[in-house]
N, C-alpha and C. Protein backbone atom coordinates (compact mmCIF):
# COMPACT_ATOMS: atom_id res chain seq x y z
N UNK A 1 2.85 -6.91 -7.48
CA UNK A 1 4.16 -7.52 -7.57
C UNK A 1 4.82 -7.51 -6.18
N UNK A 2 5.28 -8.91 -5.74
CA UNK A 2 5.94 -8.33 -4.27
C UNK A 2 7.16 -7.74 -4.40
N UNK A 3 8.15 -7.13 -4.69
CA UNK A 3 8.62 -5.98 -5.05
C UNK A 3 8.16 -4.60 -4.70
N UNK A 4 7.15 -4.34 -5.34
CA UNK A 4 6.09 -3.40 -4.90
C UNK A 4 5.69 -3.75 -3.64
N UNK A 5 5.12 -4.49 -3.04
CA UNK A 5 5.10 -4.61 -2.10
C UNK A 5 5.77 -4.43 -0.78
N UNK A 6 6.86 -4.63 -0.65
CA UNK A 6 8.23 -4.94 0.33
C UNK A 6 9.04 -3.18 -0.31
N UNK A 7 8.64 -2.78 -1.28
CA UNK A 7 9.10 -1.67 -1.18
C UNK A 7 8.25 -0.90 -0.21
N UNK A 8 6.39 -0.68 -0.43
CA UNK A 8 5.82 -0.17 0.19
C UNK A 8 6.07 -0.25 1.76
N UNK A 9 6.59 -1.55 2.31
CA UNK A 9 6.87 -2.15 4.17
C UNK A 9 8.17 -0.99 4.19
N UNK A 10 9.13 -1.44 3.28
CA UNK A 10 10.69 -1.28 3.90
C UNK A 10 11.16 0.66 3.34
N UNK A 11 10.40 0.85 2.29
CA UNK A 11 10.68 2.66 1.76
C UNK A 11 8.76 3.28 1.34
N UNK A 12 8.21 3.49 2.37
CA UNK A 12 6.58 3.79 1.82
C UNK A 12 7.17 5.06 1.02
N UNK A 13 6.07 5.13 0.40
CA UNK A 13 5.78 6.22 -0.69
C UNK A 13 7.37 6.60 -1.30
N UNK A 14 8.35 5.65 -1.61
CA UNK A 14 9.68 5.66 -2.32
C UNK A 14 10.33 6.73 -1.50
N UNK A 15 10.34 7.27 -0.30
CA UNK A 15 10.89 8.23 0.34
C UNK A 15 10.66 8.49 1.77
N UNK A 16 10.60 7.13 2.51
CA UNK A 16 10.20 7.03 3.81
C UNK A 16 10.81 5.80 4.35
N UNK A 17 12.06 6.23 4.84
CA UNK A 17 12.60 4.39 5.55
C UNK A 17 11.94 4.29 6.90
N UNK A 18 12.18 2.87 7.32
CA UNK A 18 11.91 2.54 8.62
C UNK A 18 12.90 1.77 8.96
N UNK A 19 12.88 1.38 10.54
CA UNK A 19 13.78 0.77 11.40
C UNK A 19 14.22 -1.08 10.60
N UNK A 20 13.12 -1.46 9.91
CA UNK A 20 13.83 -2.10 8.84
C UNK A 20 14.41 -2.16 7.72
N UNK A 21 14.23 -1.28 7.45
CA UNK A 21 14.64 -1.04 6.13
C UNK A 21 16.42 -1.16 5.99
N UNK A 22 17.54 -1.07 7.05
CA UNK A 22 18.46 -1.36 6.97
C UNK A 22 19.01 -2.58 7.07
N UNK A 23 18.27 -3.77 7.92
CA UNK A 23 18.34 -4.96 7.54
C UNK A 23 18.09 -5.67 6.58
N UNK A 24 16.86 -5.22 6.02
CA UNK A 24 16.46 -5.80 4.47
C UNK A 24 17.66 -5.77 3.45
N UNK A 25 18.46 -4.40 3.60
CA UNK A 25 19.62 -3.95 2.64
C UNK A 25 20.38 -4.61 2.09
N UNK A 26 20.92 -5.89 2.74
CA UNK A 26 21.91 -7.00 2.51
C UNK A 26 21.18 -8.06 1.97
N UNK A 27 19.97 -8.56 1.99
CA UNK A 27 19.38 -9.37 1.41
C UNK A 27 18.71 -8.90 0.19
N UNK A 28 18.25 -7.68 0.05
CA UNK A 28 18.00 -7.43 -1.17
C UNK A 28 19.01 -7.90 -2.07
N UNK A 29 20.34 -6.76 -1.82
CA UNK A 29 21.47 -6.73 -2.25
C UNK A 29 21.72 -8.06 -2.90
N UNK A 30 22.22 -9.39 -1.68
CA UNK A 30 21.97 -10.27 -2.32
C UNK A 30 21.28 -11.04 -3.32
N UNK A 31 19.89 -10.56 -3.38
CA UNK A 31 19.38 -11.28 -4.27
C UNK A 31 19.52 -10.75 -5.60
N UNK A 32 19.89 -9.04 -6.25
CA UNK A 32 20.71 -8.12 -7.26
C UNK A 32 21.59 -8.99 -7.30
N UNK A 33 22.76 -9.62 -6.52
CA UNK A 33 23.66 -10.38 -7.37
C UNK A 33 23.59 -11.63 -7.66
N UNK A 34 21.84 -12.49 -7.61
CA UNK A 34 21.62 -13.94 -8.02
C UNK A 34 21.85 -13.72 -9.56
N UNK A 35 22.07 -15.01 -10.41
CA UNK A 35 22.50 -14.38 -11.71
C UNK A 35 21.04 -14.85 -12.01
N UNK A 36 20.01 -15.60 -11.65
CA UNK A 36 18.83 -15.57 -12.58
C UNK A 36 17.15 -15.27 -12.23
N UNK A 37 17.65 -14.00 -11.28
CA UNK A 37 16.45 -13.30 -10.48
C UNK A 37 16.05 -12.50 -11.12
N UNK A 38 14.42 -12.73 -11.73
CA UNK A 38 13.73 -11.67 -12.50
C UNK A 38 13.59 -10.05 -12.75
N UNK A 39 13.64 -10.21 -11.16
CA UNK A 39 12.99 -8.38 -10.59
C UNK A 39 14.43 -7.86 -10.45
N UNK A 40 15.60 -7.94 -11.11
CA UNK A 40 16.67 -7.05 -11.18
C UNK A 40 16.37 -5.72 -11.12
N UNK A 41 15.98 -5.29 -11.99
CA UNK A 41 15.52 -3.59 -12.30
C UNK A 41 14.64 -2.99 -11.12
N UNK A 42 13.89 -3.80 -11.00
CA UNK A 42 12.98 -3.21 -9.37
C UNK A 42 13.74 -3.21 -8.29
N UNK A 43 14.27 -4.02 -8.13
CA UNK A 43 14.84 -4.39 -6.91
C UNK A 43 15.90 -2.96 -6.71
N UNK A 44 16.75 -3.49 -7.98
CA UNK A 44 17.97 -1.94 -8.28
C UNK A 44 17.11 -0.77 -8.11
N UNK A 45 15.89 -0.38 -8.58
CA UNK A 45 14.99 0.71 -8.46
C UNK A 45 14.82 0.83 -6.98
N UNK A 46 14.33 -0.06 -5.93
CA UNK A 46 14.08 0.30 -4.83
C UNK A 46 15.18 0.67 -3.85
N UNK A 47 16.65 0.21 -4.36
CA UNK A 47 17.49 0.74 -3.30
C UNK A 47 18.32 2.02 -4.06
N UNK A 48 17.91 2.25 -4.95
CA UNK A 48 17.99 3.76 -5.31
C UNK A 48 17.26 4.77 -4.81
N UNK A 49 15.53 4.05 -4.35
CA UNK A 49 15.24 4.92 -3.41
C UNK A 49 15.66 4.97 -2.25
N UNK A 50 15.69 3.92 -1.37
CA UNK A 50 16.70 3.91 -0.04
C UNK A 50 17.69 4.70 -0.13
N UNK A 51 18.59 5.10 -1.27
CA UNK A 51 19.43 5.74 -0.93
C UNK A 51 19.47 6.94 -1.09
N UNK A 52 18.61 7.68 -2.02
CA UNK A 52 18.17 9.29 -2.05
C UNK A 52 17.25 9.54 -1.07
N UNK A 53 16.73 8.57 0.08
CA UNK A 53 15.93 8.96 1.23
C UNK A 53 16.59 10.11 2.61
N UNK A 54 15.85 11.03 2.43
CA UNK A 54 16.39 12.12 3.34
C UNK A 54 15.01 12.82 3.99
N UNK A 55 13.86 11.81 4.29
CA UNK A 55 12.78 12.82 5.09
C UNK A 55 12.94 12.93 6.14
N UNK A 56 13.20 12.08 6.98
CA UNK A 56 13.68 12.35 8.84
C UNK A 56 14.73 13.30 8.73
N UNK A 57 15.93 13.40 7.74
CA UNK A 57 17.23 14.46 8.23
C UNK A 57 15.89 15.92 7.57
N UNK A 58 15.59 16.10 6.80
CA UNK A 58 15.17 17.65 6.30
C UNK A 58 13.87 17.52 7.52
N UNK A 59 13.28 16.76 7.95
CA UNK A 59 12.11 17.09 9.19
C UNK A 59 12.99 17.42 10.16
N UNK A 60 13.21 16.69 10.50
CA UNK A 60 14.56 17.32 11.96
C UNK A 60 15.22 18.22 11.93
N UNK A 61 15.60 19.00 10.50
CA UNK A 61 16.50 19.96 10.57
C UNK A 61 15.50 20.97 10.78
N UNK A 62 14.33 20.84 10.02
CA UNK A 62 13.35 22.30 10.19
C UNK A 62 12.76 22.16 10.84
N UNK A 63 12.56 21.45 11.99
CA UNK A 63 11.61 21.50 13.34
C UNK A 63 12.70 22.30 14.26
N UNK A 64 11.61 23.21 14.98
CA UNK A 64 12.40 23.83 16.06
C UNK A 64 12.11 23.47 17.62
N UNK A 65 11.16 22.08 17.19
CA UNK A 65 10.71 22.02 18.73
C UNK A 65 11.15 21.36 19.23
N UNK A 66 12.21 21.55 20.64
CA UNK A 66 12.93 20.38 20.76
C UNK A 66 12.25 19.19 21.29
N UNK A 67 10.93 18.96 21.68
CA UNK A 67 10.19 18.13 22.43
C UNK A 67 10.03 17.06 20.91
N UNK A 68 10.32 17.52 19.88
CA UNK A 68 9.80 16.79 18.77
C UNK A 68 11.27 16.35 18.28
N UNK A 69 12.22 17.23 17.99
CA UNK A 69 13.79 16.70 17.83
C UNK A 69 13.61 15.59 18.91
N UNK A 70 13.82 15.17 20.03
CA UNK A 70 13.74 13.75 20.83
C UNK A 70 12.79 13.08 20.33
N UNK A 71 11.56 13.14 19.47
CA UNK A 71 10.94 12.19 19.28
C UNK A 71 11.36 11.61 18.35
N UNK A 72 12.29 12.30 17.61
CA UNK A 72 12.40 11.88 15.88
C UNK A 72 13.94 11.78 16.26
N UNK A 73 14.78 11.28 16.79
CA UNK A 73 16.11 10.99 16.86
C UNK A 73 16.62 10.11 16.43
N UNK A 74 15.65 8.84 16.33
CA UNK A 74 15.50 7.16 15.70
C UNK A 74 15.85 7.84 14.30
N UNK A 75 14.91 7.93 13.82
CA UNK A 75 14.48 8.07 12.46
C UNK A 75 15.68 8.92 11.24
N UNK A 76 16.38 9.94 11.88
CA UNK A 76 17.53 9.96 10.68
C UNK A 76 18.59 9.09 10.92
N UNK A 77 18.49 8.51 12.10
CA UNK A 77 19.39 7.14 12.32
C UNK A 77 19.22 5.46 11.66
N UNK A 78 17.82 5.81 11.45
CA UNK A 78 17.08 4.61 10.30
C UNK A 78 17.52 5.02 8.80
N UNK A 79 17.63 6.45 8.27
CA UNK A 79 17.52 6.81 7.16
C UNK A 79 19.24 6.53 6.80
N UNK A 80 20.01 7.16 7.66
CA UNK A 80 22.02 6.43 7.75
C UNK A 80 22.07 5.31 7.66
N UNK A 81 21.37 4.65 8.45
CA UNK A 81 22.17 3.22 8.72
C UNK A 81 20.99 2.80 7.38
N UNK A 82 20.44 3.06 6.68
CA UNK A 82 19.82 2.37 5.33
C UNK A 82 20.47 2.70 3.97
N UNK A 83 21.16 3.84 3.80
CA UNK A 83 21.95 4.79 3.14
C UNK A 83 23.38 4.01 3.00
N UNK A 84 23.77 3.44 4.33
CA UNK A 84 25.32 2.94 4.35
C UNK A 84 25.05 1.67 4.43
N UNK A 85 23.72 0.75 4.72
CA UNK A 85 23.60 -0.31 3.60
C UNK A 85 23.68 -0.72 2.24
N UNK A 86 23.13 0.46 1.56
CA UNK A 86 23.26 0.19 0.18
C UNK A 86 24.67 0.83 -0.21
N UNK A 87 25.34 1.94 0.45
CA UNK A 87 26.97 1.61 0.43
C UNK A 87 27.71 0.42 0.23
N UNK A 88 27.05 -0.18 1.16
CA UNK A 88 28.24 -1.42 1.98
C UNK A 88 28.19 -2.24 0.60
N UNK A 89 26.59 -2.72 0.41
CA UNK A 89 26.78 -3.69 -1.19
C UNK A 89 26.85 -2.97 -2.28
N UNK A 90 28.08 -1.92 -2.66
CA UNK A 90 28.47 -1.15 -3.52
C UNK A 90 29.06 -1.81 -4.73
N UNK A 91 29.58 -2.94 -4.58
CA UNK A 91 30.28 -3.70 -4.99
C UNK A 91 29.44 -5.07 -5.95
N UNK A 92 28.13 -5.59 -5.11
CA UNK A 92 27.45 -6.21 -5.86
C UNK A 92 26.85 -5.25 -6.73
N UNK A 93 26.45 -4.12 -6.69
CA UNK A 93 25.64 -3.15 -7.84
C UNK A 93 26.99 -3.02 -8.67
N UNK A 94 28.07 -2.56 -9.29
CA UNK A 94 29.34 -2.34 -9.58
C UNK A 94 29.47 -3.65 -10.55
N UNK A 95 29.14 -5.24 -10.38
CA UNK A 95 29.12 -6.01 -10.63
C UNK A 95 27.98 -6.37 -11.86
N UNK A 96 26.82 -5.99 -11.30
CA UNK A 96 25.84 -6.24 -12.07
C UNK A 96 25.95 -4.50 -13.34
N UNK A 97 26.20 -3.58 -12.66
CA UNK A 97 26.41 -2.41 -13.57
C UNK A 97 27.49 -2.85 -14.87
N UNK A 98 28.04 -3.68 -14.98
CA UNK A 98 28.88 -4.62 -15.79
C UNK A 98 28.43 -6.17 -16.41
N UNK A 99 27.06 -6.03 -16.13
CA UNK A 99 26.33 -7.06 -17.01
C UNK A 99 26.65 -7.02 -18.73
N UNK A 100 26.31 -7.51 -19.48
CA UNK A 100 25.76 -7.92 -21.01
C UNK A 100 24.72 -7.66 -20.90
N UNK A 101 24.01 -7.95 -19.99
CA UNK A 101 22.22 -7.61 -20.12
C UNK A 101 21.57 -6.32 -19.84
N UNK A 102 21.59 -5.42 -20.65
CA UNK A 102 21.36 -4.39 -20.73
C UNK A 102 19.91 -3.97 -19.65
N UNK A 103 19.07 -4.93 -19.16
CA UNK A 103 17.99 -4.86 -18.34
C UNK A 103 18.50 -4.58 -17.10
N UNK A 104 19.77 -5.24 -16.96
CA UNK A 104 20.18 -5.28 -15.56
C UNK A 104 21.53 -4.01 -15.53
N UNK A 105 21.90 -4.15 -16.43
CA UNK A 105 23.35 -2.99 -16.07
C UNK A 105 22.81 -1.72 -16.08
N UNK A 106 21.91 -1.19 -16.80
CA UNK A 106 20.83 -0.02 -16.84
C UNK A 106 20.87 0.90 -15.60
N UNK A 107 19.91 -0.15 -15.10
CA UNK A 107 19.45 0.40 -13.64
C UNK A 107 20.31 0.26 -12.69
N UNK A 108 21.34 -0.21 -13.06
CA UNK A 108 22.52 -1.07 -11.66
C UNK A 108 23.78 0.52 -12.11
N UNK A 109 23.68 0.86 -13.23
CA UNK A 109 24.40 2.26 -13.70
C UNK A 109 23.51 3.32 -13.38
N UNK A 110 22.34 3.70 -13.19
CA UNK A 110 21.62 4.32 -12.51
C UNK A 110 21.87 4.92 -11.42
N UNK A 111 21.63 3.66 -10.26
CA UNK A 111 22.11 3.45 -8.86
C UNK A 111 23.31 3.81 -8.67
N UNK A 112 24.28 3.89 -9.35
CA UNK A 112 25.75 4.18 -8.88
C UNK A 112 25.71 5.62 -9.26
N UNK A 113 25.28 6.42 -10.01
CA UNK A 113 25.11 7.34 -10.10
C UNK A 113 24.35 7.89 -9.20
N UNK A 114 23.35 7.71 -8.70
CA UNK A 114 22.39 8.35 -7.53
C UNK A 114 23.61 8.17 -6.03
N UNK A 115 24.33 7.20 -6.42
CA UNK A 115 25.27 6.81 -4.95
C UNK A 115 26.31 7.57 -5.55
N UNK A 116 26.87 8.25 -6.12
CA UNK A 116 27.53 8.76 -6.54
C UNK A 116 27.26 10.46 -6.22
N UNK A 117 26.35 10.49 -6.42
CA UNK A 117 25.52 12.29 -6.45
C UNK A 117 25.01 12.49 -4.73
N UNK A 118 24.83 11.39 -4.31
CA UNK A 118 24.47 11.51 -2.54
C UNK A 118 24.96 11.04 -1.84
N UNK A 119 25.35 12.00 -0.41
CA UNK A 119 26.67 11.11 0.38
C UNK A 119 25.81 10.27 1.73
N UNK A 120 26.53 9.71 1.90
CA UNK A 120 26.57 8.24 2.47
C UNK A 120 25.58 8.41 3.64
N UNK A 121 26.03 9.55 4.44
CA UNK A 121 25.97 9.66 5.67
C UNK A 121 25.38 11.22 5.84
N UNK A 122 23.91 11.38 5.17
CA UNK A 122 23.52 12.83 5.28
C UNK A 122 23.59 13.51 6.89
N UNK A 123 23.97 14.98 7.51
CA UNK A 123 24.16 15.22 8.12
C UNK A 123 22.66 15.80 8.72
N UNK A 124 22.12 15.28 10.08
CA UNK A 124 20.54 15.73 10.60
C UNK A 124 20.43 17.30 10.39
C-alpha cells in the first residue's frame, strides 16, 4: 500500500523521522482533510507516529560522547520540527475527529489524544 510505503521513507520502523519528514507534514495533513480520500485511518495512523517520535531526543540524551552529540544535532531538530508539524494541522485532525464516519473520526480521536499526552516540542 503506498501509505505503507511513504510511511517507511518519511517515519522507518513507525519511530524514526528524517529531514523529510517535516515537509511531508502539511501535505499529508492535507490530504486527512480531502473529504473522499480512502487511506484516512492510515494516513491519521502515520502522523500519530510522527508525533510520539522521540529516538534522536532519548539517543542524544544518553550519549555521553560529545564527538557524537555534534553528529546527531540535526536529528532531534528533524524529530521537533516533525512533532510541530502535526501541531500546526491540529485543526484539520479536530475537523475530521468530528466526522459521521466513524472510520475516520476514530483514528482522527486517537491522534488528538496521542497530541494531547505528548508535548510539542520534546526537550534533547
Amino acid at each position: 500500500m503506498a501509505v505503507d510505503d511513504l510511511g517507511d521513507v518519511i517515519c522507518a520502523l513507525g519511530f524514526v523521522v528524517g529531514e523529510a519528514t517535516a515537509p511531508t507534514v502539511p501535505f499529508l495533513l492535507e490530504l486527512v482533510g480531502f473529504p473522499h480520500v480512502a487511506c484516512k485511518a492510515e494516513l491519521l495512523d502515520l502522523l500519530g507516529s510522527i508525533c510520539r517520535t522521540d529516538q534522536w531526543h532519548s539517543a542524544a540524551a544518553a550519549t555521553q560522547d560529545r564527538k557524537r552529540d555534534a553528529a546527531w544535532r540535526q536529528q532531534p531538530g528533524w524529530e521537533a520540527a516533525a512533532r510541530g508539524a502535526v501541531y500546526a494541522g491540529r485543526w484539520v485532525i479536530e475537523s475530521v475527529a468530528s466526522s459521521v464516519r466513524p472510520e475516520e473520526a476514530a483514528p482522527a480521536r486517537n491522534l488528538l489524544r496521542v497530541m494531547d499526552g505528548t508535548p510539542p516540542f520534546p526537550e534533547p
